[in-house]
Structure formats: C-alpha cells, structure tokens
Protein backbone atom coordinates (compact mmCIF):
# COMPACT_ATOMS: atom_id res chain seq x y z
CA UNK A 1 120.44 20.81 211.38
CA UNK A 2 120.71 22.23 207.89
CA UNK A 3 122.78 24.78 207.06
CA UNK A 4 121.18 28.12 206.77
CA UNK A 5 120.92 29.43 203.26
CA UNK A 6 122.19 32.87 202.32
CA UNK A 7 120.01 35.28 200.20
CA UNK A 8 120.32 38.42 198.75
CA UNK A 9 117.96 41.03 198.33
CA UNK A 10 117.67 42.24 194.70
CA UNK A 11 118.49 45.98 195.04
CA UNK A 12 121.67 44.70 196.55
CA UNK A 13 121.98 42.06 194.01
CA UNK A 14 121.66 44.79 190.76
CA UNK A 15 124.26 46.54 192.39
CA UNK A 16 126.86 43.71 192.75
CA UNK A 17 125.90 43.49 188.76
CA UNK A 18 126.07 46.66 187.81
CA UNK A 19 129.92 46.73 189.47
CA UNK A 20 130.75 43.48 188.23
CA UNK A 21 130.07 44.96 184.62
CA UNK A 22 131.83 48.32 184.76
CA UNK A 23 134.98 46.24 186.07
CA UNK A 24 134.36 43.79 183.32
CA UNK A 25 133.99 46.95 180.66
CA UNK A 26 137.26 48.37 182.25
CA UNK A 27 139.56 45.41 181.29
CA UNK A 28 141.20 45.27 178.24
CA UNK A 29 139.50 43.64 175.12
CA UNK A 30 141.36 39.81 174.09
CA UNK A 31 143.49 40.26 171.14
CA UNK A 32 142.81 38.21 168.24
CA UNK A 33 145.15 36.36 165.87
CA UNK A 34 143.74 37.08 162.71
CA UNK A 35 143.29 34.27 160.32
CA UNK A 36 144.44 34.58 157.56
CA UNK A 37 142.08 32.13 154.18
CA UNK A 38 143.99 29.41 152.67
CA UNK A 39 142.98 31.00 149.22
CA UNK A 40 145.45 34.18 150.40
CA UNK A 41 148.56 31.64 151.28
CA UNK A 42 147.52 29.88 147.89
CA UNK A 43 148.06 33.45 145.97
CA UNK A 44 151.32 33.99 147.79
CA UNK A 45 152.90 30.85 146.77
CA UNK A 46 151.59 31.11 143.06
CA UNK A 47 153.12 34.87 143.16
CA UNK A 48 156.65 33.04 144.70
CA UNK A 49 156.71 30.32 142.07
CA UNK A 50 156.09 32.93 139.25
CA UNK A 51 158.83 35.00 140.36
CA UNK A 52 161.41 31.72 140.59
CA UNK A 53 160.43 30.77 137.17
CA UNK A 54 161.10 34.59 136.00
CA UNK A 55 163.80 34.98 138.02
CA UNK A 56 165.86 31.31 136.27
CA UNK A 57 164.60 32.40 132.70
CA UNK A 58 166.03 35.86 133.01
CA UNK A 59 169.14 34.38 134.79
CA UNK A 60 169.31 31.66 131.72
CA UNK A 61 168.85 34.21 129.00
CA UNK A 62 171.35 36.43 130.44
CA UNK A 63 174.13 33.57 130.83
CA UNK A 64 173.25 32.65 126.94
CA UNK A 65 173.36 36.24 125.84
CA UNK A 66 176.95 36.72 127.70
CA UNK A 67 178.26 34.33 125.07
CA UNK A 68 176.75 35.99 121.75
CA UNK A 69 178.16 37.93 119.38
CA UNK A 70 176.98 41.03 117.34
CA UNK A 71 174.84 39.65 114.69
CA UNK A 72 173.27 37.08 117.26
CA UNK A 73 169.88 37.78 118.41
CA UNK A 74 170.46 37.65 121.99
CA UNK A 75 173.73 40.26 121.69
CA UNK A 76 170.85 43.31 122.23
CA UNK A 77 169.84 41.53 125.76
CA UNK A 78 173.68 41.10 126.09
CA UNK A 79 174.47 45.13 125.60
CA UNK A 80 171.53 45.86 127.65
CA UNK A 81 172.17 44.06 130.76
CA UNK A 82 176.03 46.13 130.96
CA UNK A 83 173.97 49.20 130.37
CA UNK A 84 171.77 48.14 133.38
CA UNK A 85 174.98 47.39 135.35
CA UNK A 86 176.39 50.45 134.62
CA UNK A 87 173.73 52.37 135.75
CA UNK A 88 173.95 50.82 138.90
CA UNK A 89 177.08 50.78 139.26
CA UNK A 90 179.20 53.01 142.08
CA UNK A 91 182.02 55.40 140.77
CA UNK A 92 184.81 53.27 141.57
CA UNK A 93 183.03 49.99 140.56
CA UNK A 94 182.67 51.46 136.67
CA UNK A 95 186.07 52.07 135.90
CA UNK A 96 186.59 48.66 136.07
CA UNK A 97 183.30 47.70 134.63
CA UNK A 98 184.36 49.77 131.91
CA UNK A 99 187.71 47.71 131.30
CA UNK A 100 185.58 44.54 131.25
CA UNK A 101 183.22 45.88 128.72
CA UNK A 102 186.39 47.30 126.65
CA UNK A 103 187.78 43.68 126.67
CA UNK A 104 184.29 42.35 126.11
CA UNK A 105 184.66 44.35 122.58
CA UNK A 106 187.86 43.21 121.80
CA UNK A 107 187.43 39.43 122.27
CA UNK A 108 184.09 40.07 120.28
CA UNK A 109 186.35 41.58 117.38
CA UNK A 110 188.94 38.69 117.45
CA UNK A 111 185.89 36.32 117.44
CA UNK A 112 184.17 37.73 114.19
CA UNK A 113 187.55 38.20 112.94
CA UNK A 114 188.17 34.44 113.04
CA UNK A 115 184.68 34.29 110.85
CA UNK A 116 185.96 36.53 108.32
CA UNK A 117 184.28 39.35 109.38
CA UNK A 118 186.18 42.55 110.23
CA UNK A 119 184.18 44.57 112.50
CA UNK A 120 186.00 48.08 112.54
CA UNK A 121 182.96 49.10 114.56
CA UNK A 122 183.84 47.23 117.77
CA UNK A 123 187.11 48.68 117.62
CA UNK A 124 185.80 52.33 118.15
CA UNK A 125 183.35 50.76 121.14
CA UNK A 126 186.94 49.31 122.72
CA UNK A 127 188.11 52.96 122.51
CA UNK A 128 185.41 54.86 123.78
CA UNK A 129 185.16 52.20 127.04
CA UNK A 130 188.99 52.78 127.66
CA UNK A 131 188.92 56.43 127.26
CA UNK A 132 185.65 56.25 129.73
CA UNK A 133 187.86 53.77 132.32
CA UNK A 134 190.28 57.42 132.03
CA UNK A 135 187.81 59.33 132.98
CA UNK A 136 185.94 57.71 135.81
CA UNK A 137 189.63 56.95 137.23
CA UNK A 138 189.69 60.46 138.65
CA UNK A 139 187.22 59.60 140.73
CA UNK A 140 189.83 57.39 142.32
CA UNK A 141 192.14 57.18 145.22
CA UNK A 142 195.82 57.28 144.09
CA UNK A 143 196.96 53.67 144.25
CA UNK A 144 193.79 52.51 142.65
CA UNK A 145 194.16 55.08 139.74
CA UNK A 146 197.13 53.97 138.87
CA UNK A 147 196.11 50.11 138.89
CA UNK A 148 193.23 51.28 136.81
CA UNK A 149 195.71 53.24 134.11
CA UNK A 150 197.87 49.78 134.16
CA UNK A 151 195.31 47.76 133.19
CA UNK A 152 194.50 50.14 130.46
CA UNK A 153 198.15 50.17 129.68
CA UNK A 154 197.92 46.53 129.11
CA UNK A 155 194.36 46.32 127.24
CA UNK A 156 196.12 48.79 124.52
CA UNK A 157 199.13 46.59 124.36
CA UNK A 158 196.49 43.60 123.73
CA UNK A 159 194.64 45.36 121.54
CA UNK A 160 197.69 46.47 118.78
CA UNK A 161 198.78 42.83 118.88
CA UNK A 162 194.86 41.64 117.71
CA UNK A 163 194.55 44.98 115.05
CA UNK A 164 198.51 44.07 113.76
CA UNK A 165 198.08 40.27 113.29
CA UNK A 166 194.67 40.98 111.94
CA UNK A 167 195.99 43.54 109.18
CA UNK A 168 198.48 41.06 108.61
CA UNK A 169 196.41 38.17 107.50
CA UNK A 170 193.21 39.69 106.82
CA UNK A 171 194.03 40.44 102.61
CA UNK A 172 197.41 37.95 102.45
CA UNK A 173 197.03 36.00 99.62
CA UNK A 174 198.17 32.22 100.96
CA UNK A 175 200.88 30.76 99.26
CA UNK A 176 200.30 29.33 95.73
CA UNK A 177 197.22 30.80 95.18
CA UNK A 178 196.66 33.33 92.69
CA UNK A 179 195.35 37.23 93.73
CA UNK A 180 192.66 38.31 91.24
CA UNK A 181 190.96 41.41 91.54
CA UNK A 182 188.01 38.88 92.17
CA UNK A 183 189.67 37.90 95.28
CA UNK A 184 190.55 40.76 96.04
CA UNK A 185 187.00 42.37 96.33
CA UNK A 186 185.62 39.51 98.04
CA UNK A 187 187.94 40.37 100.65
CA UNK A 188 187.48 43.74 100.28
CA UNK A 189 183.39 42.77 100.79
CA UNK A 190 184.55 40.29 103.81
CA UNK A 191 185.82 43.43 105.73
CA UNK A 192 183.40 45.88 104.78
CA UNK A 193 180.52 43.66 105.42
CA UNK A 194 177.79 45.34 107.93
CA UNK A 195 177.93 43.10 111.42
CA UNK A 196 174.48 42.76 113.20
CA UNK A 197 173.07 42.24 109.92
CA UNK A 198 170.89 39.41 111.11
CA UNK A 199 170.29 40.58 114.15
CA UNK A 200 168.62 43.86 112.77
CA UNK A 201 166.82 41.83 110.05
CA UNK A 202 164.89 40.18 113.04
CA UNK A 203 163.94 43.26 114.86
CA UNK A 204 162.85 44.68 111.33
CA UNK A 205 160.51 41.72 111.39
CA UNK A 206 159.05 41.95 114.55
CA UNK A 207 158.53 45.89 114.41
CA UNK A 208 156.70 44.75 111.05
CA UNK A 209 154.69 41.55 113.52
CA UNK A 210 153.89 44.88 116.14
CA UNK A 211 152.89 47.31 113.49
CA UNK A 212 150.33 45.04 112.62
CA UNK A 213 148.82 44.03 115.70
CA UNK A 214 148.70 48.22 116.27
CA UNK A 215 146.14 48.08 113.24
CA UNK A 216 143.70 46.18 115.40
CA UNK A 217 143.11 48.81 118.18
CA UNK A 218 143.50 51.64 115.83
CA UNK A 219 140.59 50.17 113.03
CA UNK A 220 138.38 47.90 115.29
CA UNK A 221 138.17 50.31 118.06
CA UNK A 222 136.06 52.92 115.92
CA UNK A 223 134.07 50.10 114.20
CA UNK A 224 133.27 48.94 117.38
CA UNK A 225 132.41 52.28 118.99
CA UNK A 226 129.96 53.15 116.05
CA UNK A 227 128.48 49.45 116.77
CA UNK A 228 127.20 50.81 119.98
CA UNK A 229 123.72 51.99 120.71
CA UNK A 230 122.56 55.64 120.22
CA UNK A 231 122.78 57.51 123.59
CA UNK A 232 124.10 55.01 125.43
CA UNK A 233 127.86 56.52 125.92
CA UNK A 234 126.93 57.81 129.28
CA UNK A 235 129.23 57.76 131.71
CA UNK A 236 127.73 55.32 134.11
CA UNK A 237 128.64 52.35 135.96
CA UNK A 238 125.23 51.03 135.26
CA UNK A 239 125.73 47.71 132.88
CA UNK A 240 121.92 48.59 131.84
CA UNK A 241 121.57 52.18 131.77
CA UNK A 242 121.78 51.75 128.01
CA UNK A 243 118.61 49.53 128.05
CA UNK A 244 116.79 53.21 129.05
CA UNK A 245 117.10 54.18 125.39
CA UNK A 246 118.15 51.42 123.38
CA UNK A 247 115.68 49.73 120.77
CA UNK A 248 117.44 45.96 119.68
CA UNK A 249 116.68 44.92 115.92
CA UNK A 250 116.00 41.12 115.93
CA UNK A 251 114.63 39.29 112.74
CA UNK A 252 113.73 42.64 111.45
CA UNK A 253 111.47 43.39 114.29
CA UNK A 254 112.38 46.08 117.29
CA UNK A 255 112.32 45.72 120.38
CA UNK A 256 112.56 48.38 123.05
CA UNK A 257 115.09 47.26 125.81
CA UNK A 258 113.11 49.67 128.45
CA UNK A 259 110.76 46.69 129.16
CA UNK A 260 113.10 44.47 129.68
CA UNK A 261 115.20 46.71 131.86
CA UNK A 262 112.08 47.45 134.34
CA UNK A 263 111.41 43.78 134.53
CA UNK A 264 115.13 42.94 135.49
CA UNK A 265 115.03 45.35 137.99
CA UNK A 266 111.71 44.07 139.17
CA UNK A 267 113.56 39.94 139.35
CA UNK A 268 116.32 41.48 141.28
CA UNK A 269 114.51 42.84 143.72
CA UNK A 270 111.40 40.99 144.48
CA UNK A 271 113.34 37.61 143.45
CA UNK A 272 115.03 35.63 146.02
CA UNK A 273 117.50 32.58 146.38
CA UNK A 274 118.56 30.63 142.89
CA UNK A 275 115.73 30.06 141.35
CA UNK A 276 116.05 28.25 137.95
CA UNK A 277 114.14 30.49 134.95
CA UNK A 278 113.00 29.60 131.38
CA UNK A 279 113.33 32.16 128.58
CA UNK A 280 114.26 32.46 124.75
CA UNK A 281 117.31 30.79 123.22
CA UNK A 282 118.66 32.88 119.96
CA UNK A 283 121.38 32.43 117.24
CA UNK A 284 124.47 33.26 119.00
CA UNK A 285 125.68 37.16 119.27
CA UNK A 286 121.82 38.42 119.90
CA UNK A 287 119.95 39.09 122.80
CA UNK A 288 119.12 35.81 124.18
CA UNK A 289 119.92 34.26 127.99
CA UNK A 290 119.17 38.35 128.89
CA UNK A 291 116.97 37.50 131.64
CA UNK A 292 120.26 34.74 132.89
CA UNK A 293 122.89 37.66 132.41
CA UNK A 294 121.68 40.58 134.19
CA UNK A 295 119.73 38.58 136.91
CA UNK A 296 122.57 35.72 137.77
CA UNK A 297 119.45 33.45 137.84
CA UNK A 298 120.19 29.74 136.52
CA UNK A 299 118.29 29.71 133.14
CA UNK A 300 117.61 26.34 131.06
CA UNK A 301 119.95 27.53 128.43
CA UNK A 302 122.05 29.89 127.99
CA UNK A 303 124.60 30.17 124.33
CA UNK A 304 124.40 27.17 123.01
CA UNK A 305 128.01 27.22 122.22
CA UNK A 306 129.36 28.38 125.36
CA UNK A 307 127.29 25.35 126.61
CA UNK A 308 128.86 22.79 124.35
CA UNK A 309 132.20 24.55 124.25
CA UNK A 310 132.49 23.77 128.83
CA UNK A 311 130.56 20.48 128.56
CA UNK A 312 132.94 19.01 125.51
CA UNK A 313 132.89 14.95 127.36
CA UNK A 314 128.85 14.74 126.31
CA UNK A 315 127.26 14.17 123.11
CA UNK A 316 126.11 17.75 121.56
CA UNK A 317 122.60 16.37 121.36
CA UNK A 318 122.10 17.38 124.88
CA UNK A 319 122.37 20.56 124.15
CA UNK A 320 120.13 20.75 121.51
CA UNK A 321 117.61 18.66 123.41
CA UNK A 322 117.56 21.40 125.89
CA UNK A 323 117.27 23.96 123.35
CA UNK A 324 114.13 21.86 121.55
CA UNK A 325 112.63 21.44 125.02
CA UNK A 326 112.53 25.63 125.37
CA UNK A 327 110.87 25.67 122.52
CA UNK A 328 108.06 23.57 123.12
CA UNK A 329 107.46 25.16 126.63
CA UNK A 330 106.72 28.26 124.85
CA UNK A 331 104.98 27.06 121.35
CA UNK A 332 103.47 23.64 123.14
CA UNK A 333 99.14 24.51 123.28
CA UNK A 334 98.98 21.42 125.92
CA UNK A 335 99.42 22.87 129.58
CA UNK A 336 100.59 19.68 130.91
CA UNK A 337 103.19 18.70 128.16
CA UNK A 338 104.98 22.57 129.47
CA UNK A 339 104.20 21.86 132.65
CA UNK A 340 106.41 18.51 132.16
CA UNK A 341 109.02 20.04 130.71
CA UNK A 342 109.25 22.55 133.78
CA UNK A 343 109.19 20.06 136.51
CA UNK A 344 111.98 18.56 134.41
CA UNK A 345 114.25 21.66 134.75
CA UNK A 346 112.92 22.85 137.72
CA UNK A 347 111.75 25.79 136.55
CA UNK A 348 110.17 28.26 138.99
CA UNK A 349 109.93 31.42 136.56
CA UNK A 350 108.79 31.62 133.38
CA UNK A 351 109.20 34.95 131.09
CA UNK A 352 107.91 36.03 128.56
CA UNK A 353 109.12 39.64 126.71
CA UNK A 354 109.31 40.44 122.75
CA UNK A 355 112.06 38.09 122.41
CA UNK A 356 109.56 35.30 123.07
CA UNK A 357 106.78 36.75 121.00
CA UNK A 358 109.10 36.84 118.24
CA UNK A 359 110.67 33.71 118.41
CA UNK A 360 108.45 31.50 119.52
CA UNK A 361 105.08 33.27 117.24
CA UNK A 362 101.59 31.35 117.97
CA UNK A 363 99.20 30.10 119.81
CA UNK A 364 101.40 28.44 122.41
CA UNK A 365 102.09 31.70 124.40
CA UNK A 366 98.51 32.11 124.93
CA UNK A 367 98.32 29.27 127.47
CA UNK A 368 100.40 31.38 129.82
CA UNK A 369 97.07 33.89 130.19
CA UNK A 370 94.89 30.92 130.51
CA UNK A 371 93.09 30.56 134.19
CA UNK A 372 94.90 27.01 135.88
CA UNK A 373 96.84 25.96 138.97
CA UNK A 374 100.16 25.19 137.27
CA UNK A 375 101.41 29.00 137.17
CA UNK A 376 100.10 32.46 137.55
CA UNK A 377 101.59 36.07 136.73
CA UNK A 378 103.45 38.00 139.22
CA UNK A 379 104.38 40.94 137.09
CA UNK A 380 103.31 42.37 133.65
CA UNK A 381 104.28 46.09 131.80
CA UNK A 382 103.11 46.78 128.62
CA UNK A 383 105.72 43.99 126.68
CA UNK A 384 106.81 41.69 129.33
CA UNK A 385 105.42 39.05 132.11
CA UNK A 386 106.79 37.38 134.11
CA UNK A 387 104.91 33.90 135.64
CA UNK A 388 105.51 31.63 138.65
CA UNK A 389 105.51 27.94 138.38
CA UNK A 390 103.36 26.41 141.34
C-alpha cells in the first residue's frame, strides 16, 4: 500500500512563506571581503619602489655631501641636512649635536688649510656652535653639563693647536727661498681668498637657468590668453561652451562653431556603440578630427602626425594613403568608388560641416544629397549633415 502523500493547503502554505521570510529578513546580512583590482596593488608597489629609489638617492647624496667641503657643490645639502637635524633634535641631544657640528668646522678649516686656503670664516662658525653647546648645556642635568663643558674644554684646546700651527706656517718663507713682496701678496691673496667661491658661481648659474624658464609663464601665458576666442572665458566646465560664440578662420573663410556644436551634441546623444566616422583631415593645429575629439568616435584619420608619430614601425605612406582615401570619399562624383572606400574603413557615419565644404570644394559633395541605397541623412541644420552608411 502506498504511502499516503501529505498536502498543504495554500493559505497555510503563504503563511509558512511569509514566516520563513521575515526570519530570513531578521538574520544578519553575509559580510563581504572586498576585493581589492590588481591595477590598485600595481599602484602600491610602483608608489613603494619610488620611495626606495628616493629614499637610497637621498641617503647617497647625503653620505657624499658629509665628505665635502665649502666650495664643493654638495657642502649646501651638507649644511642643510645639520640644520634639519637640529631642528629635530631634543634639548639634550643638541648640545652635543652642536659639538659635532663645531668639530665639523674645524676639521673643514684644517682641510682647506692644507689647500692653501685660510678660511677665517669657519673659524667664527666653530665659535658660535661652541658658545651654542654653552647655552643649550643649561638645559642639562649636572653630571651631563659638566661632560658637555669638558668636551668643549677640549675642542678649544684642539682648536688653538690648528689656529697656532696654522699662523705658524701659513706666511713662513721655507728655507732658501727668497721673500719678495710678490710672494708675499700671493700669500697674502692665498688667505684672503673668498671660500665657496665655486660653489656660489654654480647657484649664480642656475638662478640665471630658473630666471629664464620664469620668462615662459610670464610672456607665453598672455600671448596665449589673447589667442583665445572672444567670449569664450566663461567659467564653465563645458569643453564646448566656447563653440556657442566662437567663429574659426580657416583658409580665409569663417566658420561658425555653433553648427558644429549642435551636431556634436546631436552624435552624442542619438549615437550609440563605436561606430567608425569619416570627416575632414587639415594641416596640423586647425580644426580637423573635431567630429573624433568631442564625440570619442573612431574617425579614419585623425593628425596626421600624431598618427605617424604612435605608428613609427610602418612606412609613412600609410598614413598618407589614408589621408588620400578621405579625400576622394568626399571629392570622388562615382557613388560606388566612396562607397568602396567606406566598406574599407568601415565607416558607418559620414559628416559633412563647413570644414568639408571648404576643403574638399566641388561637385563630389553633391552625391551625398543624391537619392540611392548606399546612405541617407539622419540629421541636417543649416551648415552641417550628418549621413548613415547602409
């Protein structure tokens, strides 16, 4: 005997539902691990390389710069890496960053010395760091004040030894040779000469180098500003609101940007997918590859240049070809030669403005208007239409 089956009625079926749901609506929603795009992990290891290879060539200019001398083009980085220390520095850490700089300037000043160069300067930097050390030692506990007023005991003592056996030598003739006056003011020259000389000969140049580059911004940005169209400084983010106003001179011939603007805005909105389009090629900095630019629509050509410029491996005849085969799509009288040429490209729009008219003059544009089955119009104002390729 078969086992009896079990039914439900419906009412009490809807309610079993409608329970099932409001538990189901009670329960907490699943978290999700968000995910983050390999394109983000990319940018974060790019950002930790850069910073490694910042990080070693500031390390590596710092270590050189620690060795240099006034005169040397790195001493400036060298000074301004102990004034960055310093600044960061705690009270009791700058006393004795303050002795290191003072013997910094003395070992500087025996090292010129030894290149006949008497640097008096570097002497009066050795003072003011000692007399500093002084100061910031009050800061100190009492033991470590008076290990900080040793060591400036013993800097001193260093320092008279270098400034003695300097004096000493510095205008001693040596033995047999004979002390002119000329000798004597070459000396004199030798100990008077300016230190840093070289160094401040290379900044000279470079604040020359960025006074010049300033000249671009300052004379190119009101040449540039008077290059722009009348009324068209409106403050917009509306690449095209200029295009309201704007009349274009091209071979001598206006052309008022208004049409082109409403048939834009008529491709972007009525146009959809990628749809490859065919309009004028110009010399380069004019208005040509418009239609391309404001649309994003894939055009035949766009600047030639640009063109052969990104596509350097072929032969600049193909190019050119394209260029020639606008042209006769526009000034061609023989429908089926154009519509060749279009099938060849692709083309599913064709457009036709005053750019067209004017470069591309004659009877060829007049096929367009004829009555076939290889295109017909889908828009028109009073200077531009646009047709679609069957």
């Amino acid at each position: 005997m078969a086992a009896p089956r079990l039914a439900m009625r419906s009412h009490a079926r809807d309610a079993l539902e409608r329970r099932l749901r409001s538990r189901m609506a009670e329960l907490p929603a699943p978290r999700r691990t968000p995910v983050r795009p390999r394109w983000a992990a990319r940018r974060w290891v790019s950002v930790v390389a850069a910073a490694v290879v910042v990080a070693a060539i500031s390390f590596a200019t710092a270590a050189a710069a620690a060795a240099s001398l006034p005169g040397d083009w790195l001493y400036p980085v060298k000074r301004w890496s102990e004034s960055v220390a310093l600044q960061a520095a705690r009270d009791a850490t700058r006393v004795y960053l303050r002795l290191e700089w003072a013997q910094r300037r003395l070992n500087e000043f025996q090292a010129l010395t030894a290149r006949g160069v008497v640097d008096v300067a570097l002497l009066d930097e050795f003072e003011a760091e000692t007399t500093a050390a002084i100061a910031a030692s009050d800061t100190l506990g009492e033991p470590l004040r008076a290990e900080a007023l040793g060591q400036v005991a013993a800097i001193h003592t260093t320092a008279i030894e270098v400034v003695s056996s300097v004096r000493d030598r510095a205008l001693e003739p040596q033995e047999g040779s004979a002390w002119t006056p000329e000798i004597a003011a070459q000396a004199e020259s030798r100990r008077r000469r300016p230190v840093g000389t070289r160094a401040r000969r290379w900044w000279w140049a470079f604040g020359v180098l960025l006074a010049a580059c300033l000249l671009y911004p300052l004379t190119a940005t009101p040449v540039r500003i008077g290059d722009r169209f009348k009324d068209s400084l409106s403050l917009t983010l509306d690449g095209s609101a200029y295009m309201r106003t704007s009349v274009y001179q091209d071979e001598g011939r206006p052309i008022t940007l208004d049409w082109d603007r409403q048939a834009l805005d008529w491709l972007r909105q009525n146009v959809h997918g990628m749809p490859t389009i065919v309009e004028a090629n110009t010399p380069l900095y004019r208005w040509g590859a418009r239609v391309s630019i404001y649309t994003g629509l894939p055009t035949v050509i766009g600047w030639d240049w640009h063109q052969k410029q990104q596509r350097s491996v072929l032969p600049g005849q193909t190019i050119d070809r394209r260029i020639e085969d606008v042209r006769t799509i526009y000034t061609s009288t023989d429908p089926n030669q154009t519509m060749r040429l279009l099938d060849q490209y692709r083309v599913e729009y064709i457009y036709v403005g005053p750019l067209e008219r004017i470069y591309y003059a004659g009877n060829g544009l007049d096929k367009f208007d004829q009555p076939n089955n290889l295109w017909n119009l889908v828009y028109q104002n009073e200077q531009v239409k646009v047709y679609q390729v069957h």
